[in-house]
N, C-alpha and C. Protein backbone atom coordinates (compact mmCIF):
# COMPACT_ATOMS: atom_id res chain seq x y z
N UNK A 1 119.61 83.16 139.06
CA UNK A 1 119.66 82.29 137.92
C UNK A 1 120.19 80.90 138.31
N UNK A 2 121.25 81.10 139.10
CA UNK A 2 121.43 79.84 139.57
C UNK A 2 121.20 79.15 139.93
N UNK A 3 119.94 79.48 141.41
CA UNK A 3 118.83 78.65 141.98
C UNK A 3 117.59 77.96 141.09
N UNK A 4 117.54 78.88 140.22
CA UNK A 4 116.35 78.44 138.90
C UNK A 4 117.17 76.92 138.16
N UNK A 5 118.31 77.44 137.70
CA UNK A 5 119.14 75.97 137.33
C UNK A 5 118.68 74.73 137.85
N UNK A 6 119.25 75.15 139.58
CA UNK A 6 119.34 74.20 140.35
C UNK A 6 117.81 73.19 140.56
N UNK A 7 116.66 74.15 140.69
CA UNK A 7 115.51 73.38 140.83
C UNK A 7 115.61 72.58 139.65
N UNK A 8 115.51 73.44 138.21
CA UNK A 8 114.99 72.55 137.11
C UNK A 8 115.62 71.48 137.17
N UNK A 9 117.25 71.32 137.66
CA UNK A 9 117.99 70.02 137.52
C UNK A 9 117.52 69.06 138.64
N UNK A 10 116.95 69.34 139.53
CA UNK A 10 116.64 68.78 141.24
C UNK A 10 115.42 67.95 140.49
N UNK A 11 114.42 68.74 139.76
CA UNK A 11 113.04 68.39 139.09
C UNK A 11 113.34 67.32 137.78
N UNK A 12 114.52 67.39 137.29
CA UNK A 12 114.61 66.81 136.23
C UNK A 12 115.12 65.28 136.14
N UNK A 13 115.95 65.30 137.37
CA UNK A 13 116.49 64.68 138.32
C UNK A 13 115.27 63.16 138.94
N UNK A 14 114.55 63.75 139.44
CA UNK A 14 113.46 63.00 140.18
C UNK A 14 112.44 62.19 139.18
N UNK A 15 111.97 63.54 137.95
CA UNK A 15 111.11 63.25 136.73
C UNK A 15 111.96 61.93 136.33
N UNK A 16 113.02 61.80 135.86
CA UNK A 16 113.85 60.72 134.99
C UNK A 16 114.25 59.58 135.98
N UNK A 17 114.16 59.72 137.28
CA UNK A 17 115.05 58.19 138.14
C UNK A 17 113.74 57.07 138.03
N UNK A 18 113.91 56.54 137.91
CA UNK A 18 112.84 55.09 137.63
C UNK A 18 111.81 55.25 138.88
N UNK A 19 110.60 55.05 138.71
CA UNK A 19 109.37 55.00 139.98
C UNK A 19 109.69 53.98 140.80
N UNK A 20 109.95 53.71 141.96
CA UNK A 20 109.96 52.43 142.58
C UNK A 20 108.31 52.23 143.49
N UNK A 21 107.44 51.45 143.52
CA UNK A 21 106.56 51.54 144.62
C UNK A 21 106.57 50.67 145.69
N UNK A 22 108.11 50.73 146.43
CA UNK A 22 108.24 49.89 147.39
C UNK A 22 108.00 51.18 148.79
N UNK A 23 106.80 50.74 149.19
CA UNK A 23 106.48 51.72 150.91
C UNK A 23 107.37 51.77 151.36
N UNK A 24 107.40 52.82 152.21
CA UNK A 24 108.35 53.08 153.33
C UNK A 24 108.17 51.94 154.47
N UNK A 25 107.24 51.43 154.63
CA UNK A 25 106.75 50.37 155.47
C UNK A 25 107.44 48.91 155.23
N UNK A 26 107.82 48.77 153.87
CA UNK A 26 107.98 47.48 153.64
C UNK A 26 109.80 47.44 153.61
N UNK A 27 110.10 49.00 153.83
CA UNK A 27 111.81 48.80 153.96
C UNK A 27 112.08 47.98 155.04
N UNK A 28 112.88 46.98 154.88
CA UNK A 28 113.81 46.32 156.17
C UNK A 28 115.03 46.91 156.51
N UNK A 29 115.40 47.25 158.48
CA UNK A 29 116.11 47.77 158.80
C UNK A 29 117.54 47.27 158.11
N UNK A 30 118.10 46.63 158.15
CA UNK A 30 119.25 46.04 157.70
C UNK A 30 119.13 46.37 156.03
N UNK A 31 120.33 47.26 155.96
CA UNK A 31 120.67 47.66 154.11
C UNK A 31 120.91 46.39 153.15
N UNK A 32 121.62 45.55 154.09
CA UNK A 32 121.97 44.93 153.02
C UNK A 32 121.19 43.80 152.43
N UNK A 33 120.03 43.45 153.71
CA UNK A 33 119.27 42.60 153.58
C UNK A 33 118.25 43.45 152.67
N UNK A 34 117.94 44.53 152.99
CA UNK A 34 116.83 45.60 151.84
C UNK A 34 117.84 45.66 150.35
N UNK A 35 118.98 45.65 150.31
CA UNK A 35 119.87 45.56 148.81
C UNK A 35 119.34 44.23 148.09
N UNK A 36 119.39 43.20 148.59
CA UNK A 36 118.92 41.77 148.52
C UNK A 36 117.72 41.89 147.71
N UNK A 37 116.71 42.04 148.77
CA UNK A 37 115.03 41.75 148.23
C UNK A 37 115.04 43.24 147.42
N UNK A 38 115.86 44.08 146.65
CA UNK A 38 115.50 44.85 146.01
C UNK A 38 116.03 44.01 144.33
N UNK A 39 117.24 43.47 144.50
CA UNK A 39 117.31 42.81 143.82
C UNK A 39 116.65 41.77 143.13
N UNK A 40 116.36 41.12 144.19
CA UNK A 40 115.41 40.02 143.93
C UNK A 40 113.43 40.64 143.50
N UNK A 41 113.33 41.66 143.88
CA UNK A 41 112.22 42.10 143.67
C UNK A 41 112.54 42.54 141.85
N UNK A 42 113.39 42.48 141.42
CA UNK A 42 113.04 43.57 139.86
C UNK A 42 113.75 42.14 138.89
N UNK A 43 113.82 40.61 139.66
CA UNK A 43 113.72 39.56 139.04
C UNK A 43 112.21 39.27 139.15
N UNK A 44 111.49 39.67 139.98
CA UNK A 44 110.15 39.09 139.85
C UNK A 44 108.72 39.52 138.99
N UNK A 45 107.70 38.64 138.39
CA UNK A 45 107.15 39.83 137.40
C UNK A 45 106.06 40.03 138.58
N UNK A 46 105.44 41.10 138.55
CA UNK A 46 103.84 40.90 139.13
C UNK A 46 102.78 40.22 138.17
N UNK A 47 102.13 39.39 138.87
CA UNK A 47 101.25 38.66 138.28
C UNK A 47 100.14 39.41 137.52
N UNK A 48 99.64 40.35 137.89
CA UNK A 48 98.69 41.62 137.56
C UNK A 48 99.13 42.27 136.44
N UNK A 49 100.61 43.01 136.43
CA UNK A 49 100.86 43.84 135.80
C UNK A 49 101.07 43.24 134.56
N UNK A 50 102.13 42.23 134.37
CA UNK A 50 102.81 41.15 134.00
C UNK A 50 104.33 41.46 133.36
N UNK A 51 104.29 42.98 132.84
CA UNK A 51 105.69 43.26 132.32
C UNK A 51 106.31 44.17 132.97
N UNK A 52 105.91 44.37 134.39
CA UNK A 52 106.48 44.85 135.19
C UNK A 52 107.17 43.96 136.29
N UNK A 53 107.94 44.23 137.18
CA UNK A 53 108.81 43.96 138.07
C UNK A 53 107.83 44.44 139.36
N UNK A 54 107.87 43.40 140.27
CA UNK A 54 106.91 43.47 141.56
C UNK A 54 107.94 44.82 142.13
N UNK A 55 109.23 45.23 142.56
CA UNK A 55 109.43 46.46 142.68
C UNK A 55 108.93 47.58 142.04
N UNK A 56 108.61 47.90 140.79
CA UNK A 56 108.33 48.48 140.20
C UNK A 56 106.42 48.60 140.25
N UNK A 57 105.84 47.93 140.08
CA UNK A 57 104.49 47.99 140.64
C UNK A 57 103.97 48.07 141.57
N UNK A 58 102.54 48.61 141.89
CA UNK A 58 101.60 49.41 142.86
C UNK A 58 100.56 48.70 142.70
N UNK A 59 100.77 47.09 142.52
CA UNK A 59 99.43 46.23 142.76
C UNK A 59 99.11 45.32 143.77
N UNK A 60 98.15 45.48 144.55
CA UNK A 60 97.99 44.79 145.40
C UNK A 60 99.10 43.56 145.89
N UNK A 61 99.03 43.04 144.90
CA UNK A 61 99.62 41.16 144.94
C UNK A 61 101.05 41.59 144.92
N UNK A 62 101.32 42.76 144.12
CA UNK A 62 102.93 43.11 143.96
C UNK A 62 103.40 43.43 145.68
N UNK A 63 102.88 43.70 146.16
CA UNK A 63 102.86 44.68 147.86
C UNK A 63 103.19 43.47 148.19
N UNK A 64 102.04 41.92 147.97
CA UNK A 64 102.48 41.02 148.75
C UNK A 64 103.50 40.24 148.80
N UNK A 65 103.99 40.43 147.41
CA UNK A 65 104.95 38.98 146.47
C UNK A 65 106.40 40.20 147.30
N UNK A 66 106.37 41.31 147.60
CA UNK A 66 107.40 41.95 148.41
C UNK A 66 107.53 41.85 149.27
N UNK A 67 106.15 41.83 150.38
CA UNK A 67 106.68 41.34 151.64
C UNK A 67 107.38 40.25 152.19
N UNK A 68 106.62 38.87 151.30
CA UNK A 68 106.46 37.86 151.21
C UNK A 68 108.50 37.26 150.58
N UNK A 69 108.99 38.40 149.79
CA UNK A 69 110.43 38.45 149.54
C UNK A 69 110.81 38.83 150.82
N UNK A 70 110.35 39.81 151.84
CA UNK A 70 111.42 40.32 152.83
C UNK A 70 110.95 39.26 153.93
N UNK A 71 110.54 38.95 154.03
CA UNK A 71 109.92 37.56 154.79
C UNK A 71 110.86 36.67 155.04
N UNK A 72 110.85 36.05 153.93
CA UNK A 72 111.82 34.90 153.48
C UNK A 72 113.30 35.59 153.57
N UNK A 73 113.53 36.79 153.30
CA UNK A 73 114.72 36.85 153.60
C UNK A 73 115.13 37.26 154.96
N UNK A 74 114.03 37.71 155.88
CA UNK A 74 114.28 37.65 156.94
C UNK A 74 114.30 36.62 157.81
N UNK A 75 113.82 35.41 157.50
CA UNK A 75 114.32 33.82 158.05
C UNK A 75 115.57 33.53 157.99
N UNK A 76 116.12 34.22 157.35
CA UNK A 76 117.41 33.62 156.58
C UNK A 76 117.52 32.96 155.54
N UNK A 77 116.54 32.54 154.49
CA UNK A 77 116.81 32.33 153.18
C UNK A 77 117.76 32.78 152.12
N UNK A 78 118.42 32.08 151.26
CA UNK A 78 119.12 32.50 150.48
C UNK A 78 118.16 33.09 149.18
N UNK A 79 119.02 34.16 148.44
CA UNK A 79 118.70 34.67 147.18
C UNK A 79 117.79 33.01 146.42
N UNK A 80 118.21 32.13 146.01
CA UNK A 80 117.64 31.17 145.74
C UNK A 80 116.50 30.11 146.13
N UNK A 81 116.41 29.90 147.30
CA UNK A 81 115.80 29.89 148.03
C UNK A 81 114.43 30.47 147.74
N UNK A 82 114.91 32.12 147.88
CA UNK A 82 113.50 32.68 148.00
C UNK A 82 112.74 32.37 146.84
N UNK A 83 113.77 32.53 145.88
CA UNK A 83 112.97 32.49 144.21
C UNK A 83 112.54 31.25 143.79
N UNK A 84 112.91 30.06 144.25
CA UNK A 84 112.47 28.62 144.59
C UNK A 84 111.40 28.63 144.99
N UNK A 85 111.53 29.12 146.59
CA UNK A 85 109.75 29.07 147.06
C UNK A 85 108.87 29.67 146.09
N UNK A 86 108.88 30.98 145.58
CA UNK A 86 108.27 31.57 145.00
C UNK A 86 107.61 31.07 143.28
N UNK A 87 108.83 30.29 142.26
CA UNK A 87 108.55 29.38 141.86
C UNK A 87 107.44 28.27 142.01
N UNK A 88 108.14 27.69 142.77
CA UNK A 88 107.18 26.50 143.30
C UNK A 88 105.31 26.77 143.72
N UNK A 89 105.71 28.09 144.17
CA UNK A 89 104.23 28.53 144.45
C UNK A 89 103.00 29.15 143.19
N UNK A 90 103.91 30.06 142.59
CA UNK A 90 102.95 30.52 141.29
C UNK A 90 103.85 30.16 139.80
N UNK A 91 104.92 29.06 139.91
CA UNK A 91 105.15 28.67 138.41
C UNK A 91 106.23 29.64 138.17
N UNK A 92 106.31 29.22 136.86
CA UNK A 92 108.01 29.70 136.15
C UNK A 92 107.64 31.31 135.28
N UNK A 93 106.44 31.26 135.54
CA UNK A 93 106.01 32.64 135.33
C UNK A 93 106.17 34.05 136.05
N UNK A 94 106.43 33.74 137.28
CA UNK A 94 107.02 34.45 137.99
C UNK A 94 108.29 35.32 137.75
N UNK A 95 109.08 34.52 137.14
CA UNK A 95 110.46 34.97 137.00
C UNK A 95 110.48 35.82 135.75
N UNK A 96 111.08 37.22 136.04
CA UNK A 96 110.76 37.48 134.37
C UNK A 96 111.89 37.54 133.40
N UNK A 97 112.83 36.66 133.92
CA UNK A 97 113.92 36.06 132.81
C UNK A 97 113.86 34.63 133.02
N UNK A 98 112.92 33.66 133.09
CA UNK A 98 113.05 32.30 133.08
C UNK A 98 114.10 31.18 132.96
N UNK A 99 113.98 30.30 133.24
CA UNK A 99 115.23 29.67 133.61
C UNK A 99 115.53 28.95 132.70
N UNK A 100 116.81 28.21 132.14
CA UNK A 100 117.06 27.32 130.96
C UNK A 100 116.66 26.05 131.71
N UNK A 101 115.99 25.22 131.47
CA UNK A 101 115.11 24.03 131.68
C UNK A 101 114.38 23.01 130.11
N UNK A 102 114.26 22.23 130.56
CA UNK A 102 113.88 21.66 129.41
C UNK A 102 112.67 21.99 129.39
N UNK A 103 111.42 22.49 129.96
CA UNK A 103 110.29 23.29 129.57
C UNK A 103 110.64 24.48 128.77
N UNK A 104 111.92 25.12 129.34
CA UNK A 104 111.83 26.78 128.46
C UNK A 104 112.26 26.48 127.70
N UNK A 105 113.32 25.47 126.98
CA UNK A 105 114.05 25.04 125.85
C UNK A 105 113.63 26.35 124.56
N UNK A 106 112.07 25.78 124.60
CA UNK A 106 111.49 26.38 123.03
C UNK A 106 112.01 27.80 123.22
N UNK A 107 111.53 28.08 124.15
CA UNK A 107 111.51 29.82 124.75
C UNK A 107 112.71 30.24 124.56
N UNK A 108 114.05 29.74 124.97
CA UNK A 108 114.96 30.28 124.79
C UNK A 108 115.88 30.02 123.47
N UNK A 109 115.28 28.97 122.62
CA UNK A 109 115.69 28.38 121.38
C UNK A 109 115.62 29.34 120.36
N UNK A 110 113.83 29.30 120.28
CA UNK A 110 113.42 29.38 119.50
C UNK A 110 114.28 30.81 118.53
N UNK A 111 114.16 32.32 119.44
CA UNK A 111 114.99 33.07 118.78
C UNK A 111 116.20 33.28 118.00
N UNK A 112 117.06 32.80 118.29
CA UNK A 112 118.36 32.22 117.36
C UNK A 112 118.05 31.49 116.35
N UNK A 113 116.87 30.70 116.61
CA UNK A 113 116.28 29.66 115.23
C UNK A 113 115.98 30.81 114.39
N UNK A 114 115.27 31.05 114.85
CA UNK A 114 114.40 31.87 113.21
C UNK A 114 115.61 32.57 113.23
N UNK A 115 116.18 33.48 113.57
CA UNK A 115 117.33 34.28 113.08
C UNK A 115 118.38 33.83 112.17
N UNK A 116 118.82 32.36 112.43
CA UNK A 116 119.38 31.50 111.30
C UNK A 116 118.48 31.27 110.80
N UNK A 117 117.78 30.82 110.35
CA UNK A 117 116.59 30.11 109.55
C UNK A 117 116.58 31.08 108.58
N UNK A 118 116.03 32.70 108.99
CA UNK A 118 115.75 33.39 108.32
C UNK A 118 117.39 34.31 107.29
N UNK A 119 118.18 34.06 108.29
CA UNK A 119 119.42 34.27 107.40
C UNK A 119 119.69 33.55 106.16
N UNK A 120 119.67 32.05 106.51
CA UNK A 120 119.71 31.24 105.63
C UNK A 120 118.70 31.04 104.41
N UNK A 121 117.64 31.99 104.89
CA UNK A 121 116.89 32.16 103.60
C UNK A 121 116.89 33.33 102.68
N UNK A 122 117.72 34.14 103.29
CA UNK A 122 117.80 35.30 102.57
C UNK A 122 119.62 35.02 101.82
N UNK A 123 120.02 34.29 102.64
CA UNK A 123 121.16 34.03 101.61
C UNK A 123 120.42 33.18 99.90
N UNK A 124 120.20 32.17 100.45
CA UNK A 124 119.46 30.82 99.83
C UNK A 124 118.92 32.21 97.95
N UNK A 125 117.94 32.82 98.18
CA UNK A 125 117.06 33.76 97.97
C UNK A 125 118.75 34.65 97.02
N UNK A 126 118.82 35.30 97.58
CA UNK A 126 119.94 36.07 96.81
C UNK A 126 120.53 34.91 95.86
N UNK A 127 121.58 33.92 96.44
CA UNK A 127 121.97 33.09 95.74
C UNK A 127 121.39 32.66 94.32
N UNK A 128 120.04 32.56 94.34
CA UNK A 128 119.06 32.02 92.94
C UNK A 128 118.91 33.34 92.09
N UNK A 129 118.69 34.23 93.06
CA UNK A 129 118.66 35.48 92.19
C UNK A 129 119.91 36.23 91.50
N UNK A 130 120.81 35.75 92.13
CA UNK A 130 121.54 35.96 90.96
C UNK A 130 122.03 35.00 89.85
N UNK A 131 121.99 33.91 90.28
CA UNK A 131 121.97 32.70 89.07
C UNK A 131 121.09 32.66 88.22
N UNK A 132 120.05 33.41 88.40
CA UNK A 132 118.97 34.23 87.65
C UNK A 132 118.90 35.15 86.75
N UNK A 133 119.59 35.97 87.28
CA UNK A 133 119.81 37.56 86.68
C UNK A 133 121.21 36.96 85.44
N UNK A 134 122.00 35.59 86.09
CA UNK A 134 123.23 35.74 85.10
C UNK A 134 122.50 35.00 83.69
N UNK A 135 121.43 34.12 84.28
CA UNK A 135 121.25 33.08 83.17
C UNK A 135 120.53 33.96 82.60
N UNK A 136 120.03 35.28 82.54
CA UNK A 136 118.44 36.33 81.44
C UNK A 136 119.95 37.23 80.97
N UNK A 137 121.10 37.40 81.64
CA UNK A 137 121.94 38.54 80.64
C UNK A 137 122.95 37.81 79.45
N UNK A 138 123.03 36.27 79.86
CA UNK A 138 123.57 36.08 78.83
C UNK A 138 123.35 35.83 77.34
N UNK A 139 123.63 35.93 76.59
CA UNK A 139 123.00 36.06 75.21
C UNK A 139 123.64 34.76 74.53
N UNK A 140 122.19 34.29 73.60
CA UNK A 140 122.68 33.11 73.02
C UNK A 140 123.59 33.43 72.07
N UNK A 141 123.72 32.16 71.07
CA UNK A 141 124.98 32.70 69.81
C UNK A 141 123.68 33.49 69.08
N UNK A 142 122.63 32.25 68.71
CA UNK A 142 121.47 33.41 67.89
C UNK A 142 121.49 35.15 67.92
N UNK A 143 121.97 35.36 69.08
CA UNK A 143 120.97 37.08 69.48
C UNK A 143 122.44 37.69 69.55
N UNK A 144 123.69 36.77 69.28
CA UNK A 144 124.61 37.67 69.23
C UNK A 144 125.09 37.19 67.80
N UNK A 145 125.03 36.34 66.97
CA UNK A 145 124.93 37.29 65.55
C UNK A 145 124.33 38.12 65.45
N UNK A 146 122.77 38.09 65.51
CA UNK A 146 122.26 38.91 64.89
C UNK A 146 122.20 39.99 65.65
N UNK A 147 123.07 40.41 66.68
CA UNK A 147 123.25 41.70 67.06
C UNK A 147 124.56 42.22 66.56
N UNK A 148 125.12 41.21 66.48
CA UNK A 148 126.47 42.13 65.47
C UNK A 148 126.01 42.53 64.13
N UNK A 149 125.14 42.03 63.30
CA UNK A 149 124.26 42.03 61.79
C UNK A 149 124.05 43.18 62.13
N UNK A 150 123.20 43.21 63.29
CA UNK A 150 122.72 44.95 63.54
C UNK A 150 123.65 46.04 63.27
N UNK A 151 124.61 45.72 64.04
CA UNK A 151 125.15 46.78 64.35
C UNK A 151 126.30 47.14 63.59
N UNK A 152 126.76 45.61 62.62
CA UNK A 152 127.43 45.90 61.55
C UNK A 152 126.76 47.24 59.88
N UNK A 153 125.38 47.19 60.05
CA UNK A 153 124.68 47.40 58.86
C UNK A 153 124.10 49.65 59.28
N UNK A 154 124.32 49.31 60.31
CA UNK A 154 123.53 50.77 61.19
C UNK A 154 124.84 51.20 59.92
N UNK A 155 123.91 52.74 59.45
CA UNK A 155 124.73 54.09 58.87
C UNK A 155 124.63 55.25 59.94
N UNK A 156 125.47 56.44 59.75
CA UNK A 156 125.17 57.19 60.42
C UNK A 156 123.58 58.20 59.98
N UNK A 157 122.90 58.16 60.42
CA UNK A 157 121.54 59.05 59.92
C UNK A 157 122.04 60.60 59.02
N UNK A 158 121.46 60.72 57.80
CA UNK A 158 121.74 61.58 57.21
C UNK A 158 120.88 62.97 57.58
N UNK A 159 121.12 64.33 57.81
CA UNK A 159 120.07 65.17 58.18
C UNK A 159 119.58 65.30 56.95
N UNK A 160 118.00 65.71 56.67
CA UNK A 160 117.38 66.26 56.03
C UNK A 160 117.45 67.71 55.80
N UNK A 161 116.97 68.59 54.96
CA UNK A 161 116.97 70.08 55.31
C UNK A 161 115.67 70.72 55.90
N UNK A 162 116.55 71.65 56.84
CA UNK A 162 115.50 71.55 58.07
C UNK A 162 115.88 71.13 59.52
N UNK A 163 116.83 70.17 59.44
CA UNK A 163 117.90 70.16 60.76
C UNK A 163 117.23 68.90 61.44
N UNK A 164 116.19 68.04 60.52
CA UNK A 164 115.45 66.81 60.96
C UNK A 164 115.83 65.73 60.40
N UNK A 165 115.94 64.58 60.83
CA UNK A 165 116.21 63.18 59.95
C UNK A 165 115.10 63.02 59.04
N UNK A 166 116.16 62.24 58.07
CA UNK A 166 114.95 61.78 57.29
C UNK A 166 113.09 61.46 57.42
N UNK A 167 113.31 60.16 58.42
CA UNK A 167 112.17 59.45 59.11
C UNK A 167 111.45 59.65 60.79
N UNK A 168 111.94 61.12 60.81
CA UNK A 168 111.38 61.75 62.07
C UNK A 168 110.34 62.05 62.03
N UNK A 169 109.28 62.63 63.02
CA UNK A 169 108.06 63.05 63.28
C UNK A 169 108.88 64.48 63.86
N UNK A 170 107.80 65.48 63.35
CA UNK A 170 108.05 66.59 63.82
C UNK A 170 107.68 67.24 65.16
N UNK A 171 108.26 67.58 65.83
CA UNK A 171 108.19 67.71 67.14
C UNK A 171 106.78 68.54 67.51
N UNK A 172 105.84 68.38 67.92
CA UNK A 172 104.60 69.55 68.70
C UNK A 172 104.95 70.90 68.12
N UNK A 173 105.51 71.43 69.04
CA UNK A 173 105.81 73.05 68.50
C UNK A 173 106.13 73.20 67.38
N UNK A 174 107.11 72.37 66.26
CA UNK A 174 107.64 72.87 65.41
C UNK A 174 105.67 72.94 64.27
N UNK A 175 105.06 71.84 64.63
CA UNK A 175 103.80 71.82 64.06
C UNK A 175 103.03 72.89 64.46
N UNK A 176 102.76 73.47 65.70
CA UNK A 176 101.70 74.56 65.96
C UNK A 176 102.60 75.73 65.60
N UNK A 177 104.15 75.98 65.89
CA UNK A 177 104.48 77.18 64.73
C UNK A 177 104.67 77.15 63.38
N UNK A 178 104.21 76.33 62.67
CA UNK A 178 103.77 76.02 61.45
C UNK A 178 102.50 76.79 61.10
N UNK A 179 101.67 76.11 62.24
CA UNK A 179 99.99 77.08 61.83
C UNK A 179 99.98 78.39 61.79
N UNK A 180 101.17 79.09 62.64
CA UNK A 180 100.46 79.98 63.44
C UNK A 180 100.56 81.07 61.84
């Protein structure tokens, strides 16, 4: 029983850790320099895929935009550096958290805008609606005399015999057990 455990957890294990499709080929001997361009690989998008991370993809161009990372970091390039060249070569599209620049401005603006914007309209919106709701419940003097008139003049309803008010309609049943 225990060995059965052990696989399903070994299997369950592997099923759930994230796919990487970086070859065994494209590892560089040095860890820390492979820690580096792994990093720097799951800042980069693949151009193909587009919402994937060139670590994470199995596309042609992704294979290259990796080598092309261990490359550069095997010159000795810095983390910046590489992502500079890489920049410079296929655009700010590359990066798949973009940079604050006055091109991305909108890009990174824009969300917080509408989020106020749209707060401020749902305040705005409530606000009228209830200055709304107060100005339809209040009652003029008109509708409050003549709701006290009302309610000064009401008697209590007298029963009829028979256990019905005066000016009632007789209920369905009490009419068809009438016929019967």
């Amino acid at each position: 029983m225990k060995r059965v455990i052990a696989v399903v957890s070994f299997l369950a294990l592997i099923a759930l850790s994230p796919a990487r499709a970086v070859l065994p080929d494209e590892v560089m001997a040095d860890p820390a320099k492979e820690a580096r361009a792994r990093v720097l690989s799951r800042e980069l998008r693949c151009m193909v895929c587009q919402n994937q991370s060139i670590d994470d993809s199995e596309a042609p161009l992704a294979r290259d935009l990796r080598l092309l990372v261990r490359e550069r970091i095997a010159t000795g390039d810095s983390d910046a550096q590489v992502l500079d060249f890489l920049v410079a070569r296929y655009g700010q599209f590359v990066l798949l958290k973009p940079r604050f620049e006055r091109q991305t401005l909108l890009l990174w603006l824009l969300p917080p805008l509408v989020l106020i914007g749209g707060g401020l309209a749902l305040w705005v919106y409530a606000g009228r609606r209830n200055k709304d709701d107060e100005a339809t419940r209040a009652l003029t003097t008109e509708e409050e005399t003549r709701l006290a008139a009302l309610l000064s003049s009401e008697t209590p309803a007298q029963e009829a015999p028979g256990g019905a008010a005066p000016n009632s309609a007789p209920f369905p049943s009490q009419v068809r057990n009438a016929n019967l």
